[in-house]
Protein backbone atom coordinates (compact mmCIF):
# COMPACT_ATOMS: atom_id res chain seq x y z
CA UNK A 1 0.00 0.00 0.00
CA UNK A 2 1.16 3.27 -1.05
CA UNK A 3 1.64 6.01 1.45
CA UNK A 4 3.27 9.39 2.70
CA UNK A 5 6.80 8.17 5.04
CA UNK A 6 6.09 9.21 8.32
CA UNK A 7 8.01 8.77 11.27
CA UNK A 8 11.08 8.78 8.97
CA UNK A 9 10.21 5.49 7.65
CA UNK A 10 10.19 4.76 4.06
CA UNK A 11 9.14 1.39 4.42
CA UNK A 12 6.70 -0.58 7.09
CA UNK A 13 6.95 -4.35 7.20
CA UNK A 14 4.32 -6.96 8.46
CA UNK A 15 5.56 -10.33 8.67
CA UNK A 16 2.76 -13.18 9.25
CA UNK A 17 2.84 -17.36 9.46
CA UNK A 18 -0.56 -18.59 10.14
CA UNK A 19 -1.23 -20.81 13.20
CA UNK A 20 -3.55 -23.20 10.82
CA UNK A 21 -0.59 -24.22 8.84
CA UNK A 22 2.10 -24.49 11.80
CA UNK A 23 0.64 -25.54 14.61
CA UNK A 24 4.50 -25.44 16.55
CA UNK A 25 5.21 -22.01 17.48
CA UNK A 26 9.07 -23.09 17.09
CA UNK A 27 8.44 -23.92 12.84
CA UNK A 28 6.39 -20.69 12.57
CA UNK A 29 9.32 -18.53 14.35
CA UNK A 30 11.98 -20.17 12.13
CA UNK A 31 9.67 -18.91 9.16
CA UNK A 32 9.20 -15.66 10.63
CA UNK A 33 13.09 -15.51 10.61
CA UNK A 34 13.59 -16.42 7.63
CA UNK A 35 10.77 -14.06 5.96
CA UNK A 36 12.72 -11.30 8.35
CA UNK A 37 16.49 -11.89 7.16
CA UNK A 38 15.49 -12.17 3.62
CA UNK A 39 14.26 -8.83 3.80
CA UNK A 40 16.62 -7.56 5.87
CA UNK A 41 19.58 -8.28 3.21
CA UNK A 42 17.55 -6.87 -0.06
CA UNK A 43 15.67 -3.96 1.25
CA UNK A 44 18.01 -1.59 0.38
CA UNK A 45 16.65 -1.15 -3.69
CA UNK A 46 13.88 -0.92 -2.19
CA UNK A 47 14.47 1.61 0.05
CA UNK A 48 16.27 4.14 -1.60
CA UNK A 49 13.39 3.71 -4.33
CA UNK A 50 10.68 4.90 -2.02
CA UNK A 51 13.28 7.39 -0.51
CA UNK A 52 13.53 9.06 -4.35
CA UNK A 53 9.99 9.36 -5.05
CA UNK A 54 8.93 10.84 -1.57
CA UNK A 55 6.46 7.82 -0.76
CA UNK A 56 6.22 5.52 1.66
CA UNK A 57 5.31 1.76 2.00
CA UNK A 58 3.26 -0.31 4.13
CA UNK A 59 3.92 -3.81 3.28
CA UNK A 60 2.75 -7.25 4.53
CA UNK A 61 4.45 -11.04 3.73
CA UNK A 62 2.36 -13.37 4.55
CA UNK A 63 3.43 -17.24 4.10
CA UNK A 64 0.91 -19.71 2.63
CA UNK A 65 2.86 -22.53 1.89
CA UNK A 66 2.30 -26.04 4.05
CA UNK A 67 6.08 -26.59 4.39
CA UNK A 68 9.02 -25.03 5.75
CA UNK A 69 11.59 -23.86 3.32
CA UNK A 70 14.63 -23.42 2.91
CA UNK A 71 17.24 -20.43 3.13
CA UNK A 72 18.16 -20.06 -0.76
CA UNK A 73 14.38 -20.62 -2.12
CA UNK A 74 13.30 -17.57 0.47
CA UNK A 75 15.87 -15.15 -0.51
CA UNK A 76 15.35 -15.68 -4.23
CA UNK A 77 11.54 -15.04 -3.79
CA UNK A 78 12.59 -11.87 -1.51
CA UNK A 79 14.40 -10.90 -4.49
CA UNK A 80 11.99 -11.15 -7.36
CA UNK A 81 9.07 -9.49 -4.80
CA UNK A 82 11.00 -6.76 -4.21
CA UNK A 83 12.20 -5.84 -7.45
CA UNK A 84 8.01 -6.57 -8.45
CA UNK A 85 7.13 -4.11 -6.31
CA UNK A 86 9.39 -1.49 -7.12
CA UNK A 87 8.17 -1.76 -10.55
CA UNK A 88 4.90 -1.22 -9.35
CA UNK A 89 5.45 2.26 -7.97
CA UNK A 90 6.53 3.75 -11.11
């Protein structure tokens, strides 16, 4: 969702894992961290993006899948929806 920063924050993340499809809190924290590193290591584009056309972001990942994934499948997906949604705001 497109918005005005405020707070001096160009971008806003949500991160959710649903209790229906991990019932273990311990496999939907590991997912959680995963979602959170991901971003953590390719926000930047995104960042300075936002930062350049005055906006802000509030964005929300939400995981669907039934299984637990893995480190290198997470980041590229980071990737390609960050890049996605940079596109988007032009």
């Amino acid at each position: 969702m497109k918005q005005k920063p405020f707070s001096g924050a160009a971008v806003s993340v949500l991160i959710s894992v649903p209790k229906k499809k991990f019932k273990q809190a311990v496999k939907r924290n590991r997912m959680k961290r995963l979602i959170r590193e991901a971003y953590r290591l390719n926000k930047k584009s995104l960042i300075q993006h936002c930062q350049e056309k005055e906006n802000g972001l509030l964005i929300a990942f939400l995981y669907v899948g039934n299984e637990l994934c893995q480190w290198k499948e997470m980041e590229s997906v980071m990737q390609k929806v960050l890049l996605v949604l940079k596109e988007k705001m032009e």
